[in-house]
N, C-alpha and C. Protein backbone atom coordinates (compact mmCIF):
# COMPACT_ATOMS: atom_id res chain seq x y z
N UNK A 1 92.72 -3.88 76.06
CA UNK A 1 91.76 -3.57 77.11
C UNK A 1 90.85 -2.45 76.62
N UNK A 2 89.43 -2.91 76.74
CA UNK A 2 89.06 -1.64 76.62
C UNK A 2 88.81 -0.75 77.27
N UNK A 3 88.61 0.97 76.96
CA UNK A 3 88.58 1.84 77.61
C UNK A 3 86.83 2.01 78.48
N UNK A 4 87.20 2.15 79.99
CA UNK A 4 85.78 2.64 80.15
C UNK A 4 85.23 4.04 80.17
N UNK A 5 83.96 3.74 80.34
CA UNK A 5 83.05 4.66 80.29
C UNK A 5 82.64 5.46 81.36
N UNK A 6 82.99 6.75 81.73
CA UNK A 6 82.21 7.04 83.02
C UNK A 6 81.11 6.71 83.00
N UNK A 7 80.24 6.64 85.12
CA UNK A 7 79.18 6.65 84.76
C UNK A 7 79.07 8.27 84.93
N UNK A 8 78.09 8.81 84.94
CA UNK A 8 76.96 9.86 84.86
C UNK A 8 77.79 10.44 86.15
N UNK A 9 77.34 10.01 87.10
CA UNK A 9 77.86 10.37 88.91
C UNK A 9 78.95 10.80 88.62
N UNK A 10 79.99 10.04 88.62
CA UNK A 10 81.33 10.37 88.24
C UNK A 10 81.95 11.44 87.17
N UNK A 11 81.29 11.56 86.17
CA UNK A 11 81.28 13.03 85.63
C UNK A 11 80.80 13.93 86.05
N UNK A 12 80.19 13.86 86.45
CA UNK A 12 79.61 15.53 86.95
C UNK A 12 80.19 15.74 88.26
N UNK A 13 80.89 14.45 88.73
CA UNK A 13 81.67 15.10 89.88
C UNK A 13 83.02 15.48 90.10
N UNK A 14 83.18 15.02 88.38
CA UNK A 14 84.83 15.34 87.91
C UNK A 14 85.12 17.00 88.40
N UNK A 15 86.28 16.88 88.73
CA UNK A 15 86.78 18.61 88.67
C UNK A 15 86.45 19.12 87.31
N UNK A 16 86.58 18.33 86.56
CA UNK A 16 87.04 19.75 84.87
C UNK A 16 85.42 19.46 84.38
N UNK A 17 83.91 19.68 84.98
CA UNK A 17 82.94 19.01 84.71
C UNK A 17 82.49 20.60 84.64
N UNK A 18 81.63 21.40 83.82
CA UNK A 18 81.62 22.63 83.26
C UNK A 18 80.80 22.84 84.14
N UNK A 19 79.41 22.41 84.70
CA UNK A 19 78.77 22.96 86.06
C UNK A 19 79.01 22.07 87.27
N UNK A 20 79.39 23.01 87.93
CA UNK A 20 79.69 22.41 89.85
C UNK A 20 78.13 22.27 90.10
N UNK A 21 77.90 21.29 91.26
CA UNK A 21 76.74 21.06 91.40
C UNK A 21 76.41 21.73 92.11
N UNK A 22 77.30 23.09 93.34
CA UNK A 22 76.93 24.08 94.10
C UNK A 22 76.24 25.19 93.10
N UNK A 23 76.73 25.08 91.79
CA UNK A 23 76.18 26.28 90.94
C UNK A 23 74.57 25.84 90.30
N UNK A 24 74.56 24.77 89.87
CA UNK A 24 73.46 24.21 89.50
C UNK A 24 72.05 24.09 90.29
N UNK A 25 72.27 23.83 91.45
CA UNK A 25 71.70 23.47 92.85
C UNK A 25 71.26 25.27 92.48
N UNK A 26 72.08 26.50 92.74
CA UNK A 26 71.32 27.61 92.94
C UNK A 26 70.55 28.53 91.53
N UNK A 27 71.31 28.27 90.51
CA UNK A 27 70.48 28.10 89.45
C UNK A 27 68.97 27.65 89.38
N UNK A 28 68.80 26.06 90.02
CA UNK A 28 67.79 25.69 90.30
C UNK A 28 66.80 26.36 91.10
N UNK A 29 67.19 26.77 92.21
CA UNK A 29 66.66 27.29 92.98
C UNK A 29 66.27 29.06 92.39
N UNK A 30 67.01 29.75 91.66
CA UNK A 30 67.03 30.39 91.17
C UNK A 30 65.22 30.69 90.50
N UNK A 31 65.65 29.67 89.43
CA UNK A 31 64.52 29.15 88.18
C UNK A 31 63.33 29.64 89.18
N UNK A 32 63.28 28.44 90.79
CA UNK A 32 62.28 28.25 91.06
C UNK A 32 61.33 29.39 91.77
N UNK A 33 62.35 30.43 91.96
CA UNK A 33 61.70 31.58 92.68
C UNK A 33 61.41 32.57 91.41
N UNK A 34 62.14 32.38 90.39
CA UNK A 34 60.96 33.35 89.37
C UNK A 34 59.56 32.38 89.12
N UNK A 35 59.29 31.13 88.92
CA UNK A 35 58.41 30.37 88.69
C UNK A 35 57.22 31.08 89.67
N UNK A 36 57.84 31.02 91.02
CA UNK A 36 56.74 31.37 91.77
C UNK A 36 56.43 32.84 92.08
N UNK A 37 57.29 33.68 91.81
CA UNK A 37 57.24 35.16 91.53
C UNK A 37 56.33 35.83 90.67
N UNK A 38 56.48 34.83 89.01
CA UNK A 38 55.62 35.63 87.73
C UNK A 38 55.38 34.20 87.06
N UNK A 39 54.11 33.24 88.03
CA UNK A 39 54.29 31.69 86.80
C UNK A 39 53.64 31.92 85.71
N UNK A 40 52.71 32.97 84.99
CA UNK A 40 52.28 32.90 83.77
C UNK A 40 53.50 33.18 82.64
N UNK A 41 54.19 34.25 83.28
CA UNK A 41 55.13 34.59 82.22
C UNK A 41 56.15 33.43 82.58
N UNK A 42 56.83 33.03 83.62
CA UNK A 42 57.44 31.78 83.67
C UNK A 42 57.04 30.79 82.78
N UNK A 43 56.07 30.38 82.59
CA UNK A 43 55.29 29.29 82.13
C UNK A 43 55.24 29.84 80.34
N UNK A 44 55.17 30.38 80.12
CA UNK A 44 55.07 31.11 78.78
C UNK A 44 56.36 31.18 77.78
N UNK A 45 57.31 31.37 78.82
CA UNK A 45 58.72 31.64 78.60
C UNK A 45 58.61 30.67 78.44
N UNK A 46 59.10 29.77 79.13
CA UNK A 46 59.58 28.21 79.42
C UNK A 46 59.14 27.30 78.13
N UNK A 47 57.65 27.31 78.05
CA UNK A 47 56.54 26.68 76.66
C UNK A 47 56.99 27.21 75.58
N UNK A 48 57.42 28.41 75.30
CA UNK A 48 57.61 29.07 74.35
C UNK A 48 59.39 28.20 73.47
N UNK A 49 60.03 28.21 75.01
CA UNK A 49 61.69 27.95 74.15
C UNK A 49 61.27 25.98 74.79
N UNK A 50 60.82 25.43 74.81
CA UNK A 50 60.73 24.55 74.33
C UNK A 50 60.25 23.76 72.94
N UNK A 51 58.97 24.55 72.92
CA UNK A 51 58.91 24.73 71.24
C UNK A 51 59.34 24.79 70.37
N UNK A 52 60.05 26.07 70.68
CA UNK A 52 61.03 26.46 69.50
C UNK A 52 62.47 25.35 69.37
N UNK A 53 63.09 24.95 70.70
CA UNK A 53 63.95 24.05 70.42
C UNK A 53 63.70 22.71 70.12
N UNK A 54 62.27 22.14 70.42
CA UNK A 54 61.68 21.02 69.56
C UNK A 54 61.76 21.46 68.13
N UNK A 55 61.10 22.26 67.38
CA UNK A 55 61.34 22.72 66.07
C UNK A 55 62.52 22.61 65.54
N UNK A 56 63.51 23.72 66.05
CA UNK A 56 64.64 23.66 65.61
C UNK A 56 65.20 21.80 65.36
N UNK A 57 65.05 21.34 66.80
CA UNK A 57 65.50 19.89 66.42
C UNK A 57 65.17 18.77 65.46
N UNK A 58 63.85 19.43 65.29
CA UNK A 58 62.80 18.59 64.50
C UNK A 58 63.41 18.70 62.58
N UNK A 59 63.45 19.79 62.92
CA UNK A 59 63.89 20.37 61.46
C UNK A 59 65.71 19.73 61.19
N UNK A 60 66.71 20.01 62.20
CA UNK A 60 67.70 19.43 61.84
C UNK A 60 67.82 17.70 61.75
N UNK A 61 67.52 17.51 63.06
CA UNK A 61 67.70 15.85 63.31
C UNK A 61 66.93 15.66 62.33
N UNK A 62 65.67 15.26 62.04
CA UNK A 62 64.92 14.54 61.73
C UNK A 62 64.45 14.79 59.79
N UNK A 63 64.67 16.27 59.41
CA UNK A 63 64.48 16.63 58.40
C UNK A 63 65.58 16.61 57.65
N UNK A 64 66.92 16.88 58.47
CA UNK A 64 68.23 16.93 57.69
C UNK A 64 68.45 18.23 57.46
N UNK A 65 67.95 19.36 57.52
CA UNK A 65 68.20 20.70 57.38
C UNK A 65 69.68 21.43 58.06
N UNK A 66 70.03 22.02 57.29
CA UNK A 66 71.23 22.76 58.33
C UNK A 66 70.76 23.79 58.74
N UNK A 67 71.46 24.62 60.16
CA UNK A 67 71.15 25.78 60.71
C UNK A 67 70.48 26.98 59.51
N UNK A 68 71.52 27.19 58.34
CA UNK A 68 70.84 27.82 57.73
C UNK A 68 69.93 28.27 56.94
N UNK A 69 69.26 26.63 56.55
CA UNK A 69 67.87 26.53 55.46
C UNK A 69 66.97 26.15 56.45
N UNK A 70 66.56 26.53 57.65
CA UNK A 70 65.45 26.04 58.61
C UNK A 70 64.08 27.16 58.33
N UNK A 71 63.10 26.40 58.30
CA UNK A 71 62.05 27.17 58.33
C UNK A 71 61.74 28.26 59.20
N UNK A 72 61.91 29.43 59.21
CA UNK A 72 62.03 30.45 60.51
C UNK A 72 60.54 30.87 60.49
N UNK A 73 60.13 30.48 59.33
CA UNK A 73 58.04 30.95 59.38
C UNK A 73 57.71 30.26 60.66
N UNK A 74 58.11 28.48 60.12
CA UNK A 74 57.46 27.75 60.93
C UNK A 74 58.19 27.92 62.05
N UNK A 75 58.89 28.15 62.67
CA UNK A 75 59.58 27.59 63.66
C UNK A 75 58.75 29.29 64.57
N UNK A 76 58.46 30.11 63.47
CA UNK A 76 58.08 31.26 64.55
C UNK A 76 56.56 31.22 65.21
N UNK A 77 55.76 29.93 64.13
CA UNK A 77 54.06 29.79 64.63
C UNK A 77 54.53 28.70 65.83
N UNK A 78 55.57 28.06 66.46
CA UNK A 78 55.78 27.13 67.03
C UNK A 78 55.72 27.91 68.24
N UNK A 79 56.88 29.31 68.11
CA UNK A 79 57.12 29.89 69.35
C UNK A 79 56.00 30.37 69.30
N UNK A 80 55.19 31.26 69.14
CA UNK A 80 53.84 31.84 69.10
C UNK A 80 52.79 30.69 70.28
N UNK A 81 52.64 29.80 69.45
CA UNK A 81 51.91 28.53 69.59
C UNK A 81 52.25 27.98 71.23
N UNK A 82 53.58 28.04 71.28
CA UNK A 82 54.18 27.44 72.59
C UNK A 82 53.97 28.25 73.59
N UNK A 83 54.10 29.90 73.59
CA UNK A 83 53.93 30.43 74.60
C UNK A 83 52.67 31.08 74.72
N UNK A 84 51.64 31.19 73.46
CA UNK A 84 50.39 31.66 73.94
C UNK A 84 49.46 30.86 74.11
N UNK A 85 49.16 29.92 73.35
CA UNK A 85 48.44 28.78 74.20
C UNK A 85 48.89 27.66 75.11
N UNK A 86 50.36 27.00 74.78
CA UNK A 86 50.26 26.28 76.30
C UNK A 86 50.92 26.98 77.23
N UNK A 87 51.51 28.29 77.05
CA UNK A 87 51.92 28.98 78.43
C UNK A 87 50.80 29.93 78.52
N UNK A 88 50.15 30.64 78.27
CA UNK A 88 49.38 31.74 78.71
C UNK A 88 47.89 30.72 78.73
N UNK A 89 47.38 30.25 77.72
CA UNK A 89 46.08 29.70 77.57
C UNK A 89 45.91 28.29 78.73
N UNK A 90 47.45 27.79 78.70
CA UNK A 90 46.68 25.81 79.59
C UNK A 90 47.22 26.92 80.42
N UNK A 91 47.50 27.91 81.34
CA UNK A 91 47.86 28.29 82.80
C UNK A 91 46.52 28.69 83.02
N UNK A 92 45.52 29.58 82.29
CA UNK A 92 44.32 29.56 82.48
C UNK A 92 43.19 28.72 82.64
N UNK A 93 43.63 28.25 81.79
CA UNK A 93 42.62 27.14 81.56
C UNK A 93 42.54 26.08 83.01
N UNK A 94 43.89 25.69 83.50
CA UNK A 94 44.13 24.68 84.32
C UNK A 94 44.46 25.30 85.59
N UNK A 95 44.92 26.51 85.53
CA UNK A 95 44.63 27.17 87.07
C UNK A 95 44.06 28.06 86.95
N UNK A 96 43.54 28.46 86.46
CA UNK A 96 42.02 29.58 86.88
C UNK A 96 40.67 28.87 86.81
N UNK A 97 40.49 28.39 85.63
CA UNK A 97 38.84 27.83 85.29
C UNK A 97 39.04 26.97 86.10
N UNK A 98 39.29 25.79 86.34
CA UNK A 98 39.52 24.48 86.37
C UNK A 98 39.22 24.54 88.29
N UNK A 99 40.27 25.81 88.71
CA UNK A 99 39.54 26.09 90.22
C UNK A 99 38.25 26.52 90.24
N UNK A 100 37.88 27.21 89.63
CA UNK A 100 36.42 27.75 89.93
C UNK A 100 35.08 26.58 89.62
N UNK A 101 35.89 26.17 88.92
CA UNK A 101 35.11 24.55 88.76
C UNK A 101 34.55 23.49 89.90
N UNK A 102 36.34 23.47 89.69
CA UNK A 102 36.11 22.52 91.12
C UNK A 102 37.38 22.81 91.80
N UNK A 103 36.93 23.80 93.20
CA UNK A 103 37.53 24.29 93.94
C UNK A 103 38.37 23.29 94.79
N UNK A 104 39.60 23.66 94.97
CA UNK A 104 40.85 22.91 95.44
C UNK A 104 41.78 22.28 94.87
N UNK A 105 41.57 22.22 93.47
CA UNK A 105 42.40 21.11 92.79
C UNK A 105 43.38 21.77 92.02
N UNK A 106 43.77 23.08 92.26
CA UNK A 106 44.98 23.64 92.02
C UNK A 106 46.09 24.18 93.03
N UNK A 107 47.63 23.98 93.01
CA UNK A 107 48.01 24.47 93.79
C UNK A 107 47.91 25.74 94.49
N UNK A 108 48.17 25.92 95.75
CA UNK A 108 47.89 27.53 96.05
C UNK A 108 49.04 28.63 95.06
């Protein structure tokens, strides 16, 4: 017989499942009140370690590199790249200019 597979649902609703969904749920909620507290630096942050963990991945998965021969030049114009132009520069660009443009088409 073969063995099954949980689905998805069913794990995360296992007891021994490493986040409870009461913790996750305020985490979330968490996230979302710094977002709306400080969204440039939210947004900056956020752009920034996505970058960098695209890189990093880019470089292991795909290049074959191990943790310790990874390009840290490149991987540092990535973070640079990630949080000053699409977190600091598209937050401007797309909610500042973009209202004064054409007024309304950004959230309040």
């Amino acid at each position: 017989q073969e063995p099954r597979v949980p689905s998805l649902l069913s794990s995360l609703l296992s007891p021994t499942t490493m986040f409870s969904l009461p913790s996750l749920s305020a985490t979330i909620r968490s996230l979302n009140a710094m977002a709306a507290a400080r969204p440039v630096a939210f947004g900056a942050t956020s752009a920034a370690f996505k970058t960098t963990t695209a890189d990093v991945l880019v470089q292991t998965a795909v290049e074959g590199r191990s943790l310790e021969t990874l390009d840290l030049r490149r991987t540092a114009v990535f973070t640079l790249f990630g949080g000053g132009w699409m977190g600091f520069g598209q937050y401007y660009l797309y909610c500042r200019l973009f209202e004064r443009l054409v007024p309304g088409t950004t959230a309040p």
